[in-house]
Protein backbone atom coordinates (compact mmCIF):
# COMPACT_ATOMS: atom_id res chain seq x y z
CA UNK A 1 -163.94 -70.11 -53.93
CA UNK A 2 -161.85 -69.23 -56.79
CA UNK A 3 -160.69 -72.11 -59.00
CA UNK A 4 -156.79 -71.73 -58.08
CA UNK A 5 -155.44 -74.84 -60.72
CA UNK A 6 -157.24 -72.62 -63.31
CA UNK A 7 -154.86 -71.02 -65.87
CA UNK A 8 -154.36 -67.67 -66.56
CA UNK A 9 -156.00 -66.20 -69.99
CA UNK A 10 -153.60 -64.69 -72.56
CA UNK A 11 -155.19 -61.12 -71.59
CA UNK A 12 -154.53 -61.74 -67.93
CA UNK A 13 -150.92 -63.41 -68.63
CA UNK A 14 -149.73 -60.22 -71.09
CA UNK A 15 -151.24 -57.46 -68.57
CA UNK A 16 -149.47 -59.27 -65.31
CA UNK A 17 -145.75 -59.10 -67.89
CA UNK A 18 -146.74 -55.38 -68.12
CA UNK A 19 -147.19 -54.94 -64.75
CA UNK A 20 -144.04 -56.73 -63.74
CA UNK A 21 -142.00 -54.91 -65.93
CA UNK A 22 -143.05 -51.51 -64.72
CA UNK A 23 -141.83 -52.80 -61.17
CA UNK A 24 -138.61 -53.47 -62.20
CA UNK A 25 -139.16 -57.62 -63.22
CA UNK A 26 -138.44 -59.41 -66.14
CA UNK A 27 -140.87 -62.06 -67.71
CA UNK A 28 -141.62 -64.04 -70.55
CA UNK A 29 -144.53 -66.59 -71.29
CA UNK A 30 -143.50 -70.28 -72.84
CA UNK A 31 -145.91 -72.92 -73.55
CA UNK A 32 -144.44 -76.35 -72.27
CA UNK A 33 -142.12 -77.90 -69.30
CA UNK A 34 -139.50 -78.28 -71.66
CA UNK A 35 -139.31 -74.89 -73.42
CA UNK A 36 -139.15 -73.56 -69.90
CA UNK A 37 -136.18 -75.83 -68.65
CA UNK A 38 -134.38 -74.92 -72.18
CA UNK A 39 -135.06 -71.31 -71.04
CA UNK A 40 -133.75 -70.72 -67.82
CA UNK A 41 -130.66 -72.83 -68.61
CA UNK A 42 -130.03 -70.73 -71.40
CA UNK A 43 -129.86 -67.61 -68.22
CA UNK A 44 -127.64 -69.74 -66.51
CA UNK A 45 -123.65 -69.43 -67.43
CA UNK A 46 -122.16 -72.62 -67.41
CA UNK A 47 -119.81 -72.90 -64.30
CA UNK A 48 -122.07 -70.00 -62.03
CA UNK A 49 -122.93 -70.59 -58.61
CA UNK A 50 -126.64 -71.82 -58.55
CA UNK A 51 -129.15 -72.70 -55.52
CA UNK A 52 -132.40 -74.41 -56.75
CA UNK A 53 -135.15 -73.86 -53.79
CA UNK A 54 -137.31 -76.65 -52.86
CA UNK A 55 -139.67 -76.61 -55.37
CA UNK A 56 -142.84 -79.05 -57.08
CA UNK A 57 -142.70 -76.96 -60.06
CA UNK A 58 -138.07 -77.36 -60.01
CA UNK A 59 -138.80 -81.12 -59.67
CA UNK A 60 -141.96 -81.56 -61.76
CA UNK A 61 -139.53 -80.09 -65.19
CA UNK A 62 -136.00 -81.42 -63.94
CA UNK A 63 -134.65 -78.40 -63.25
CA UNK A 64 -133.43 -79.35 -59.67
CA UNK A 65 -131.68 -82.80 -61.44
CA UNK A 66 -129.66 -80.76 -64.01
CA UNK A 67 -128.71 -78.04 -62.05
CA UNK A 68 -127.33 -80.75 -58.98
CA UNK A 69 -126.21 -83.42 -61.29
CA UNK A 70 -125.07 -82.14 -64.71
CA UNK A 71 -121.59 -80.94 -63.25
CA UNK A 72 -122.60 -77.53 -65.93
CA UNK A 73 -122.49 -75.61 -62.36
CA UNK A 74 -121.52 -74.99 -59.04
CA UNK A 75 -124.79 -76.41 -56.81
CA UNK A 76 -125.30 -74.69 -53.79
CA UNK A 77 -127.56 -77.73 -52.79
CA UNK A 78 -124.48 -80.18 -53.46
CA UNK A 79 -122.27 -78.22 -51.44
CA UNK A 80 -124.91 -77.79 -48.39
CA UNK A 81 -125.91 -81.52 -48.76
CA UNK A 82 -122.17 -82.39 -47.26
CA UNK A 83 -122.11 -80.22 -44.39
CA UNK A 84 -122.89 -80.61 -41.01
CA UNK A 85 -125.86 -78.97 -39.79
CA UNK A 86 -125.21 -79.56 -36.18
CA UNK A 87 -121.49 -78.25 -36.39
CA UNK A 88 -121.87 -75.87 -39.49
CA UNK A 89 -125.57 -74.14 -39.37
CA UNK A 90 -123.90 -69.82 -39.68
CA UNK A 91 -122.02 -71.49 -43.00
CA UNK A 92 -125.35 -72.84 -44.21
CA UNK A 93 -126.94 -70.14 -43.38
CA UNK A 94 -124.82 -67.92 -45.33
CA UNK A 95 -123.87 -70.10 -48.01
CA UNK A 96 -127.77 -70.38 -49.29
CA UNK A 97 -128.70 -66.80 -48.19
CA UNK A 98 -126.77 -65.27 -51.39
CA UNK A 99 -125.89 -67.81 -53.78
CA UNK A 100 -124.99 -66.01 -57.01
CA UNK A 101 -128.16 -67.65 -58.96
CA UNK A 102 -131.25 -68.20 -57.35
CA UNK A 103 -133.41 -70.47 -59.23
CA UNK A 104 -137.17 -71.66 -57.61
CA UNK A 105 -140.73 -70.27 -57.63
CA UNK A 106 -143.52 -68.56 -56.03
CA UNK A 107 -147.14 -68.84 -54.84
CA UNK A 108 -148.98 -65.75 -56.56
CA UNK A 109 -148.28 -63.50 -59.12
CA UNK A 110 -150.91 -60.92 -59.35
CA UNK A 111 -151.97 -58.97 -62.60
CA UNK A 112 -150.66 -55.47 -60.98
CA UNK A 113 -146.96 -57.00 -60.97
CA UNK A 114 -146.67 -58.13 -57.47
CA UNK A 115 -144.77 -61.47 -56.48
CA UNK A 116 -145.80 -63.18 -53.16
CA UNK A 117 -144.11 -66.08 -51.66
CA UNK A 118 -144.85 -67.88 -48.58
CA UNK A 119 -142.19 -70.02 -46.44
CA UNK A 120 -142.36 -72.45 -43.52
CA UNK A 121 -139.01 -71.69 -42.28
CA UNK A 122 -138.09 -68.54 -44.67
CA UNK A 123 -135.15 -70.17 -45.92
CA UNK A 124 -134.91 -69.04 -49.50
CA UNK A 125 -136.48 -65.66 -48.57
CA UNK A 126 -132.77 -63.71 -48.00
CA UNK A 127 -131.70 -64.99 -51.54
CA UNK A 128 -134.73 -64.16 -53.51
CA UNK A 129 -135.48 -60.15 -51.63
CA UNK A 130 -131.47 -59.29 -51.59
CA UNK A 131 -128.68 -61.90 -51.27
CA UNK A 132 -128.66 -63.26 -55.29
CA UNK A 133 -127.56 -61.25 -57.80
CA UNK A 134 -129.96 -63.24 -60.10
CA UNK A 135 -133.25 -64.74 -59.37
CA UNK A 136 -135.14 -66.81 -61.78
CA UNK A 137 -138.66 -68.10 -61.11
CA UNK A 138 -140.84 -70.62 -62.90
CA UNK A 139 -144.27 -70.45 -62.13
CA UNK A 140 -147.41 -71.92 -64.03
CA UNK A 141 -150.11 -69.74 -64.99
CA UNK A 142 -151.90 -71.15 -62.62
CA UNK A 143 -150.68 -68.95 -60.02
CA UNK A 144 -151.49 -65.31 -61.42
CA UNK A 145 -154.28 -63.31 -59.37
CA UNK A 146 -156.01 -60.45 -59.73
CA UNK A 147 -154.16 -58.60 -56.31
CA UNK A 148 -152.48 -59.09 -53.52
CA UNK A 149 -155.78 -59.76 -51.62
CA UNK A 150 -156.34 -62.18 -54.14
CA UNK A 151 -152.47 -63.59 -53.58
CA UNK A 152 -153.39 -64.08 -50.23
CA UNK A 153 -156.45 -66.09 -50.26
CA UNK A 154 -154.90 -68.44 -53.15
CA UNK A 155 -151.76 -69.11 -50.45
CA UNK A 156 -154.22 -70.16 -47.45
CA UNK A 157 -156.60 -71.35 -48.75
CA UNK A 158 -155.04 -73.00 -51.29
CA UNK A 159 -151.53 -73.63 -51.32
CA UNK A 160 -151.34 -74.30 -47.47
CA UNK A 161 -153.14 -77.37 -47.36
CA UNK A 162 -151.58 -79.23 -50.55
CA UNK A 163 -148.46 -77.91 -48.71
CA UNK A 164 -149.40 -79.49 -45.72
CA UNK A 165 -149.98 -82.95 -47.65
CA UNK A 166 -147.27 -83.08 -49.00
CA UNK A 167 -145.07 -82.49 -45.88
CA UNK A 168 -146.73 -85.38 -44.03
CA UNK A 169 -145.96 -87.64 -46.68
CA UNK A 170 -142.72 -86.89 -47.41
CA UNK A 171 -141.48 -86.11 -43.87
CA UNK A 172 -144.21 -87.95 -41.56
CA UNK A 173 -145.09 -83.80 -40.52
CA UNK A 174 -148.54 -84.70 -38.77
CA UNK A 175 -148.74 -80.72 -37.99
CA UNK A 176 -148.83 -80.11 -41.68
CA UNK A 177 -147.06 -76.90 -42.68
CA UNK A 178 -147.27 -73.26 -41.64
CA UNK A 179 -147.26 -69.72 -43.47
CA UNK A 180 -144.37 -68.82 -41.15
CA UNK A 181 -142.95 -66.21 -43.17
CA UNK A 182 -144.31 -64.06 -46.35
CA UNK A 183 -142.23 -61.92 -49.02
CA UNK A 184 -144.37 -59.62 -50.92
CA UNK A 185 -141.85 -58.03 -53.69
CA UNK A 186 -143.42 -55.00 -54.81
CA UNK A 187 -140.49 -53.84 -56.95
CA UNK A 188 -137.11 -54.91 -57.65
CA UNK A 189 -134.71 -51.53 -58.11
CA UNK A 190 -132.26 -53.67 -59.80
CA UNK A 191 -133.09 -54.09 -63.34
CA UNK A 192 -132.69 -57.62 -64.79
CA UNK A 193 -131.79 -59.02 -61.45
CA UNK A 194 -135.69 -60.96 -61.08
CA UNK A 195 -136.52 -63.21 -64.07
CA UNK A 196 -139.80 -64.66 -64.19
CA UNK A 197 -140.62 -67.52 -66.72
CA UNK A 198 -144.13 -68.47 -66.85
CA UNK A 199 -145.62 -71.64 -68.24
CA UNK A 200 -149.01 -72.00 -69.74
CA UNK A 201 -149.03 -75.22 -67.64
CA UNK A 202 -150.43 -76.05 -64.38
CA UNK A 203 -146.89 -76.32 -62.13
CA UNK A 204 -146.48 -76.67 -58.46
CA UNK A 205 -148.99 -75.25 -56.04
C-alpha cells in the first residue's frame, strides 16, 4: 500500500495548484503550522461569521482556539455550543449548514484538482458544496493523490481506521467510524469562493 503520511514533492504540490485552479479553486503552498494559521486569519475579516469543522489538522495549529476564543469573530461553534439539541436541532441544522466562513479540511486532494471529503454524519458537507460563501481548507501535503481512485483508497484504507481510533477514545465509539457520506468537488463555479492552504507538514489524517 501506498505510504499515505508521505508528503507531497514540490512537482506534485505545484501541478495539483494548477489543477485546482483550472477547476475554479484557489491554493497556495506554506511551509509551517504557523505560517498557515497567520494565513487563513489574514482571509478572515475581523467580526465575519466563521464555523471551524471538526478537524485534527484545526486543532493540531490552533485554528479552532482563535477562531472560538479570540472574540476577532462571530463563532458558529460558540453559538451552536449553547443551544439545545433536543429542542433546537432545524436551527442547528441551519445555522452550521451556511455559515458565512467555512474554515476545516479534507481527506484527498488529487494532482488533477479534485477535493474529496468523507463524513460520518455529513455535517459540514452543506457548508463546504453550497451554503458558505467562503470556504477555506488546510490540508498537509500529506493528503495529495494522484486521482480520485487514488483519493479513495487513501480515505478507507487509510483515514477510516485512524478515524475510527480516534472516535473510540474520545467518545467510547466501540463501532469506530463510518464513510457515511462523500463530497467529491470537481469544480467550484464561483471563483474565489474555495481557498485551499496547503502545508508542507504532515496534518490531520
Amino acid at each position: 500500500m501506498k505510504d499515505f503520511k508521505k508528503l507531497a514533492t514540490d512537482e506534485s504540490i505545484q501541478k495539483t495548484i494548477d489543477s485546482l485552479k483550472t477547476n475554479g479553486i484557489d491554493a497556495v503552498v506554506v511551509e509551517t503550522e504557523d505560517e498557515a494559521k497567520t494565513k487563513v486569519l489574514s482571509m478572515l475579516p475581523k467580526g465575519a461569521e466563521v464555523m471551524n469543522m471538526t478537524s485534527v489538522t484545526l486543532s493540531t495549529i490552533g485554528l479552532d482556539k482563535e477562531i472560538n476564543d479570540s472574540g476577532n469573530y462571530d463563532s458558529v461553534k460558540n453559538k451552536l455550543n449553547k443551544m439545545n439539541r433536543e429542542t433546537q436541532a432545524g436551527e442547528m441544522q441551519k445555522l452550521g449548514a451556511a455559515p458565512e466562513y467555512a474554515v476545516g479540511s479534507v481527506h484527498a486532494v488529487s494532482e488533477t484538482g479534485e477535493v474529496v471529503i468523507a463524513s460520518n454524519t455529513g455535517s459540514q458537507l452543506p457548508a463546504y458544496a453550497y451554503g458558505s460563501q467562503r470556504v477555506i481548507w488546510v490540508v498537509g501535503t500529506q493528503k495529495i493523490v494522484a486521482d480520485q481512485e487514488e483519493a479513495m483508497k487513501r480515505i478507507y484504507d487509510y483515514v477510516l481506521p485512524l478515524e475510527s481510533v480516534r472516535l473510540n477514545k474520545q467518545y467510547n465509539m466501540d463501532k469506530g467510524s463510518f464513510v457515511s457520506k462523500l463530497l467529491i468537488v470537481n469544480r467550484e463555479f464561483m471563483l474565489g469562493r474555495i481557498n485551499i492552504v496547503f502545508v508542507k507538514k504532515v496534518l490531520g489524517f
